[in-house]
Protein backbone atom coordinates (compact mmCIF):
# COMPACT_ATOMS: atom_id res chain seq x y z
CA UNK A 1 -7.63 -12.38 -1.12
CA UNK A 2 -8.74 -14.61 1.24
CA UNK A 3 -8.82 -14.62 5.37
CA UNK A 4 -7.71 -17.88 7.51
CA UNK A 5 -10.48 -19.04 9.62
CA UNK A 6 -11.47 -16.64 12.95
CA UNK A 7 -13.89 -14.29 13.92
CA UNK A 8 -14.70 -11.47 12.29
CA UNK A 9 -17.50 -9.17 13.10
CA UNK A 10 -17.22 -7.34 9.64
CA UNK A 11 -14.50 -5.45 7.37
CA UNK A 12 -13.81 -2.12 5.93
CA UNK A 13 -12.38 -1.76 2.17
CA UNK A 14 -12.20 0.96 -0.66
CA UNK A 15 -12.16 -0.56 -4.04
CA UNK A 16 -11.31 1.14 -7.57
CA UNK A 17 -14.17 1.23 -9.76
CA UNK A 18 -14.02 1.18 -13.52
CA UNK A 19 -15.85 1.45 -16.34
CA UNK A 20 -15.55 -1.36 -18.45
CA UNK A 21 -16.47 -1.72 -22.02
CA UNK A 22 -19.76 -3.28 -22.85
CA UNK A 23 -20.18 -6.63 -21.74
CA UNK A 24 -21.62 -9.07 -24.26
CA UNK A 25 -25.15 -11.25 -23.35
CA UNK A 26 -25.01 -13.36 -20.35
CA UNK A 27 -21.83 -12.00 -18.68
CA UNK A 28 -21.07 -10.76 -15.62
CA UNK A 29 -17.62 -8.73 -14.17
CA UNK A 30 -17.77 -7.92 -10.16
CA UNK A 31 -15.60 -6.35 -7.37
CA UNK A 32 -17.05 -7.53 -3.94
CA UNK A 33 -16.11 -7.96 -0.16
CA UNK A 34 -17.62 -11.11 1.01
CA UNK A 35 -18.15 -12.61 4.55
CA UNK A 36 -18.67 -16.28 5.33
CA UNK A 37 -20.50 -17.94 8.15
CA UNK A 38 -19.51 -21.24 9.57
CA UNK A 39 -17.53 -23.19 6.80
CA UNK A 40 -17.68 -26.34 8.46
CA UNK A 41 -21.50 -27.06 7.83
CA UNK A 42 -22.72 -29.01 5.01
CA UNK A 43 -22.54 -26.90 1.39
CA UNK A 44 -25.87 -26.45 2.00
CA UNK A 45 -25.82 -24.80 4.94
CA UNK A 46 -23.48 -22.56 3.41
CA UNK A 47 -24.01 -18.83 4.88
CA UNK A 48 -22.55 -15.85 3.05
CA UNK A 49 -22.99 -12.32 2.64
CA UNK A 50 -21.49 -10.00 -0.38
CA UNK A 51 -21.73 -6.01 -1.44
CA UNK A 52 -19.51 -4.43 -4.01
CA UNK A 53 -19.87 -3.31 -7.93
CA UNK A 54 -20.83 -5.28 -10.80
CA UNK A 55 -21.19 -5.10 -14.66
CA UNK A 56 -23.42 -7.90 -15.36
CA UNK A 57 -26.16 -7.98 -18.50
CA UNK A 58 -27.28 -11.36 -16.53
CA UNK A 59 -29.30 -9.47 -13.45
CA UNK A 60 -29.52 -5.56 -15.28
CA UNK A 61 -30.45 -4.91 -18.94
CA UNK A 62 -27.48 -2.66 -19.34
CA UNK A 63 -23.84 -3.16 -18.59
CA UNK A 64 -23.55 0.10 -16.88
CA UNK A 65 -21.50 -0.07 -13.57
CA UNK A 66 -23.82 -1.06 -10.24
CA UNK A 67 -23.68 -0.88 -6.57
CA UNK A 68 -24.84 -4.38 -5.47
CA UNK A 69 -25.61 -6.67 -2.49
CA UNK A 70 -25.94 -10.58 -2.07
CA UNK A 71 -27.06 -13.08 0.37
CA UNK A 72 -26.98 -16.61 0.47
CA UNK A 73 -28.00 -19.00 3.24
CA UNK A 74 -28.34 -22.08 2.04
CA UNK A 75 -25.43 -21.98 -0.70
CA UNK A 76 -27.48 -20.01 -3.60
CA UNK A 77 -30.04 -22.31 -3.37
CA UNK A 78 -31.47 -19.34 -1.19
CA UNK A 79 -30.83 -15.98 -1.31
CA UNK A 80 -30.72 -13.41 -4.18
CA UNK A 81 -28.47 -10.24 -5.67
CA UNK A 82 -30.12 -6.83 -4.38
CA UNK A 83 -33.98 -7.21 -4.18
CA UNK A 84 -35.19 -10.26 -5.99
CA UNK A 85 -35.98 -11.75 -3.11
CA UNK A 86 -36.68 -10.84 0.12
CA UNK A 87 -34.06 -10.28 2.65
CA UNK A 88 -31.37 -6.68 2.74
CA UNK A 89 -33.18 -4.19 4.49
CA UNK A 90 -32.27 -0.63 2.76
CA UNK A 91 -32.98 2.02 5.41
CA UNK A 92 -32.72 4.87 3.10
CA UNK A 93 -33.80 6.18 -0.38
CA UNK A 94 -30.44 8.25 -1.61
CA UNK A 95 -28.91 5.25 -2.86
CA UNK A 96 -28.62 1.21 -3.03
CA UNK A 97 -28.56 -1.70 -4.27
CA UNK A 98 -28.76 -1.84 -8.01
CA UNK A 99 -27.94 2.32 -7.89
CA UNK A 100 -25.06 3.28 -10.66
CA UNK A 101 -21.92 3.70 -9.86
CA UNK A 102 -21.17 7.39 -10.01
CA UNK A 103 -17.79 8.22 -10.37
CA UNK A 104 -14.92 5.94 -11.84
CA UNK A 105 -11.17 5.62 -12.18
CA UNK A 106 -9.34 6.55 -15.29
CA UNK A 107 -6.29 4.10 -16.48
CA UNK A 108 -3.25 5.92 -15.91
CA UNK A 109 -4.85 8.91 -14.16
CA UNK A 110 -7.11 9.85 -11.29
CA UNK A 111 -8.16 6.45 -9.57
CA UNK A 112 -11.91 6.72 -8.01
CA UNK A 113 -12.55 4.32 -4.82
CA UNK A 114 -15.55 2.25 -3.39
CA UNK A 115 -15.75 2.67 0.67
CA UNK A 116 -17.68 0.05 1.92
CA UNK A 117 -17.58 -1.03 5.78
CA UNK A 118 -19.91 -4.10 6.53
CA UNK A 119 -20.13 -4.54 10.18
CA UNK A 120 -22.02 -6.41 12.62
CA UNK A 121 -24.58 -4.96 15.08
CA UNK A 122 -23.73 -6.15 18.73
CA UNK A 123 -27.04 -5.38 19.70
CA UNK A 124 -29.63 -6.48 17.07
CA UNK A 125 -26.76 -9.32 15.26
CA UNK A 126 -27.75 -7.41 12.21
CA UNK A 127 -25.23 -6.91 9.72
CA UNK A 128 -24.96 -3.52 7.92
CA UNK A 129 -23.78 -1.65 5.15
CA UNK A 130 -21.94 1.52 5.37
CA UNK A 131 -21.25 3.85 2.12
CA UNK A 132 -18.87 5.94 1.87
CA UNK A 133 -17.73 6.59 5.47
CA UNK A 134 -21.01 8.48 5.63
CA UNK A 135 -24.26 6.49 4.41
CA UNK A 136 -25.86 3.78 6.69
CA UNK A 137 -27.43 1.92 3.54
CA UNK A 138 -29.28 -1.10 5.58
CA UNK A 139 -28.66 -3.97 7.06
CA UNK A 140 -28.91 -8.40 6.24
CA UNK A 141 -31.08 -9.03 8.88
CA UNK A 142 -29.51 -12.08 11.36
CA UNK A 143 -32.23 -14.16 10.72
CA UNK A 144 -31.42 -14.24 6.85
CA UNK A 145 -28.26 -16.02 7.98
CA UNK A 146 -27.87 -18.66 11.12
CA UNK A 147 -24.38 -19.26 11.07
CA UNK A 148 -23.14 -15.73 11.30
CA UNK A 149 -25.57 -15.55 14.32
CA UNK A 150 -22.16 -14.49 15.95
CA UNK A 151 -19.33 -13.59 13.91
CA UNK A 152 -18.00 -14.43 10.60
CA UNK A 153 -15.04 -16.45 10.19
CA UNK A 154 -13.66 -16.20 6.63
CA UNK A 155 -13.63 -12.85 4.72
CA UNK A 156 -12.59 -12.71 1.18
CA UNK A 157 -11.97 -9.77 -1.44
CA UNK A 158 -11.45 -9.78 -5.20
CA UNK A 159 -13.01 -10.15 -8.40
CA UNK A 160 -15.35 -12.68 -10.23
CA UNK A 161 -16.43 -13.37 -13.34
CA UNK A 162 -18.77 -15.26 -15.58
CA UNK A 163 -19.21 -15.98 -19.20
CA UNK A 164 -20.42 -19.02 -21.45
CA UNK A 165 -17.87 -21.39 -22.40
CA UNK A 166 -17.70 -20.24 -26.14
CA UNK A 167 -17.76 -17.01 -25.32
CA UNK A 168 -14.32 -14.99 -24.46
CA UNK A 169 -14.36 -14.82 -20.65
CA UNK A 170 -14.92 -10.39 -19.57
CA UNK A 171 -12.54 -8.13 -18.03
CA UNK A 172 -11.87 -7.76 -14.20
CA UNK A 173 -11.29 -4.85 -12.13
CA UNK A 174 -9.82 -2.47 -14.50
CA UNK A 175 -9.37 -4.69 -17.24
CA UNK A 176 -5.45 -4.83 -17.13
CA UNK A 177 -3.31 -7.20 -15.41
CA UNK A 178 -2.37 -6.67 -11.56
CA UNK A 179 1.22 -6.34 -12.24
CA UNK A 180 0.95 -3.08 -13.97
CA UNK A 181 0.90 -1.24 -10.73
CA UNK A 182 -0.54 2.09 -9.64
CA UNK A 183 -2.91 4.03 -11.51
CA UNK A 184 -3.35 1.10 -13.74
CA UNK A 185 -4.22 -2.01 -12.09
CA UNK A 186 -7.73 -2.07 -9.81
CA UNK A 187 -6.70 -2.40 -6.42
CA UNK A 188 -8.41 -2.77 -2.63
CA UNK A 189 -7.31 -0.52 -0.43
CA UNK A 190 -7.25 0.48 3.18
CA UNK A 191 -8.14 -3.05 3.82
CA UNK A 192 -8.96 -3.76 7.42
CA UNK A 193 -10.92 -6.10 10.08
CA UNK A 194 -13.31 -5.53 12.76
CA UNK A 195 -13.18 -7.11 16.20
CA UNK A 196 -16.20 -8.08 18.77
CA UNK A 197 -15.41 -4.09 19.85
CA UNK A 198 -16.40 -2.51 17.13
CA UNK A 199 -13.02 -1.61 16.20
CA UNK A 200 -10.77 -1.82 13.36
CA UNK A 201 -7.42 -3.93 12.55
CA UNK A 202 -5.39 -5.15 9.83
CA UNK A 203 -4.38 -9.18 9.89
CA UNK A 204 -0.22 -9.88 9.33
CA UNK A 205 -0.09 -11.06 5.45
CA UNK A 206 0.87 -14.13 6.55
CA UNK A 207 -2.63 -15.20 7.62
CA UNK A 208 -4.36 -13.88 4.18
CA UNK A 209 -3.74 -16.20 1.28
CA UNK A 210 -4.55 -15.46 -2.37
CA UNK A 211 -5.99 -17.56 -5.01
CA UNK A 212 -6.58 -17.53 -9.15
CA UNK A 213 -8.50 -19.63 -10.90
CA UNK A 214 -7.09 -18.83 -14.47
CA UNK A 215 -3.51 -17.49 -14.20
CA UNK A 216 -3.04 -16.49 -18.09
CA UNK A 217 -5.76 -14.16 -17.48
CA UNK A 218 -6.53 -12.55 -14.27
CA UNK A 219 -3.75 -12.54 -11.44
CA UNK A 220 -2.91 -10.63 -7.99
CA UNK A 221 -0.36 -8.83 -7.44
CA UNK A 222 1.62 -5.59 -4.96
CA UNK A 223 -0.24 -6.87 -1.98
CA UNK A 224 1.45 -4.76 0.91
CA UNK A 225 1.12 -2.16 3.84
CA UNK A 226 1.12 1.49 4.04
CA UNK A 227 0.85 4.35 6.26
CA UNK A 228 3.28 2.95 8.51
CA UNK A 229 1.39 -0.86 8.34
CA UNK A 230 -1.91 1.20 9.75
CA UNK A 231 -3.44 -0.41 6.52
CA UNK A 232 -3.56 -3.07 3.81
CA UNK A 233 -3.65 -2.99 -0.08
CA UNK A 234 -3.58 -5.25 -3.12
CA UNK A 235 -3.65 -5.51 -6.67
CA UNK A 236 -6.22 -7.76 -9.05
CA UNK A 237 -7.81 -8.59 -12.38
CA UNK A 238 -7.06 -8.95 -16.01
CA UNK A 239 -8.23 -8.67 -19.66
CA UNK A 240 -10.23 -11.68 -19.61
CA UNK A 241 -10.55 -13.55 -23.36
CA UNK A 242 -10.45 -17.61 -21.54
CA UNK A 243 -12.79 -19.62 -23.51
């Protein structure tokens, strides 16, 4: 899912997690919420900022489940996942980037959700990461990223993955198609927007587009509102095997 061009001063979101099986060498399978600075600079100028859970044997040597964080100011030429470089500032020692995921959802049964609220400080311009509807985690410091000195102005949500050519691409999400529904299919939910007051709102569907790179295996789907339009969900992923 992707946001039309505005401003955006961060974004709330619970995502399912799963447990997928065991990625092979050199693959990677994430969930994220990611926030874009200025898109009309150069590429690389390019200013973006991502948390969410991954599966990837590229950055971990397991394929265990992980909270994670990104940062990118110059269109990965700078910038790094978690700590590998200098720049997310974790403000506490209970849990963060590169921590396991603890709890997941079950196909068909209990589904187990993500909270993550990214939002900008009006004060400091520092944007920070809150987990759970409870844990301050830290902040991307403002000077990490010069054309979000303000506000964002794209916001997207979804899942990516990566894989060698010759090797069958990995699940997403929950490893099933979006179509299957409920219970089944990983979803974002409670999707919502921030404004320059600190408060929360959900964009009309019409200015959110979606977008699939490979159709035959990973797709969105059930994008809609509940509680009474208070809030937004959506469906993605797939079984992955492109090659």
């Amino acid at each position: 899912m992707q946001s039309v061009r505005g401003q955006y001063y961060g974004v709330y979101a619970k995502m399912a997690t799963y447990k997928l099986p065991d990625l092979q060498a050199h693959q990677s399978s994430a969930s994220y919420i990611i926030l874009y600075g200025d898109q009309n600079v150069p590429t690389n100028e390019l200013n973006a900022i991502a948390v969410g859970w991954q599966i990837s044997t590229i950055v971990y040597d397991s394929s265990y489940p992980r909270f994670f964080t990104f940062w990118t100011s110059e269109n990965n030429n700078t910038g790094c996942v978690n700590f590998e470089c200098p720049g997310f500032v974790s403000t506490t020692n209970i849990y963060g980037p590169g921590s396991f995921i603890p709890q997941f959802s079950t196909y068909g049964g209990e589904q187990k959700y993500l909270a993550i609220l990214i939002a900008r400080d009006s004060n400091t311009g520092n944007w920070w990461v809150t987990y759970n509807d409870e844990l301050p985690l830290g902040y991307f410091p403002k000077e990490l990223l010069p054309k979000m000195d303000d506000n964002a102005n794209m916001v997207q949500m979804g899942g990516q993955v990566f894989s060698h050519l010759n090797v069958p691409s990995p699940p997403m999400g929950s490893g099933h198609p979006s179509n299957e529904g409920p219970n089944k299919a990983a979803y974002f939910i409670q999707v919502q927007f921030v404004d320059q007051s600190n408060n929360l709102f959900v964009l009309n569907p019409i200015f959110l587009d979606y977008h699939v790179d490979i159709e035959d295996y990973y797709n969105v789907a059930d994008d809609h509102y509940v509680d009474d339009k208070d809030k937004y969900v959506f469906a993605y992923g797939g079984a992955g095997g492109f090659k």
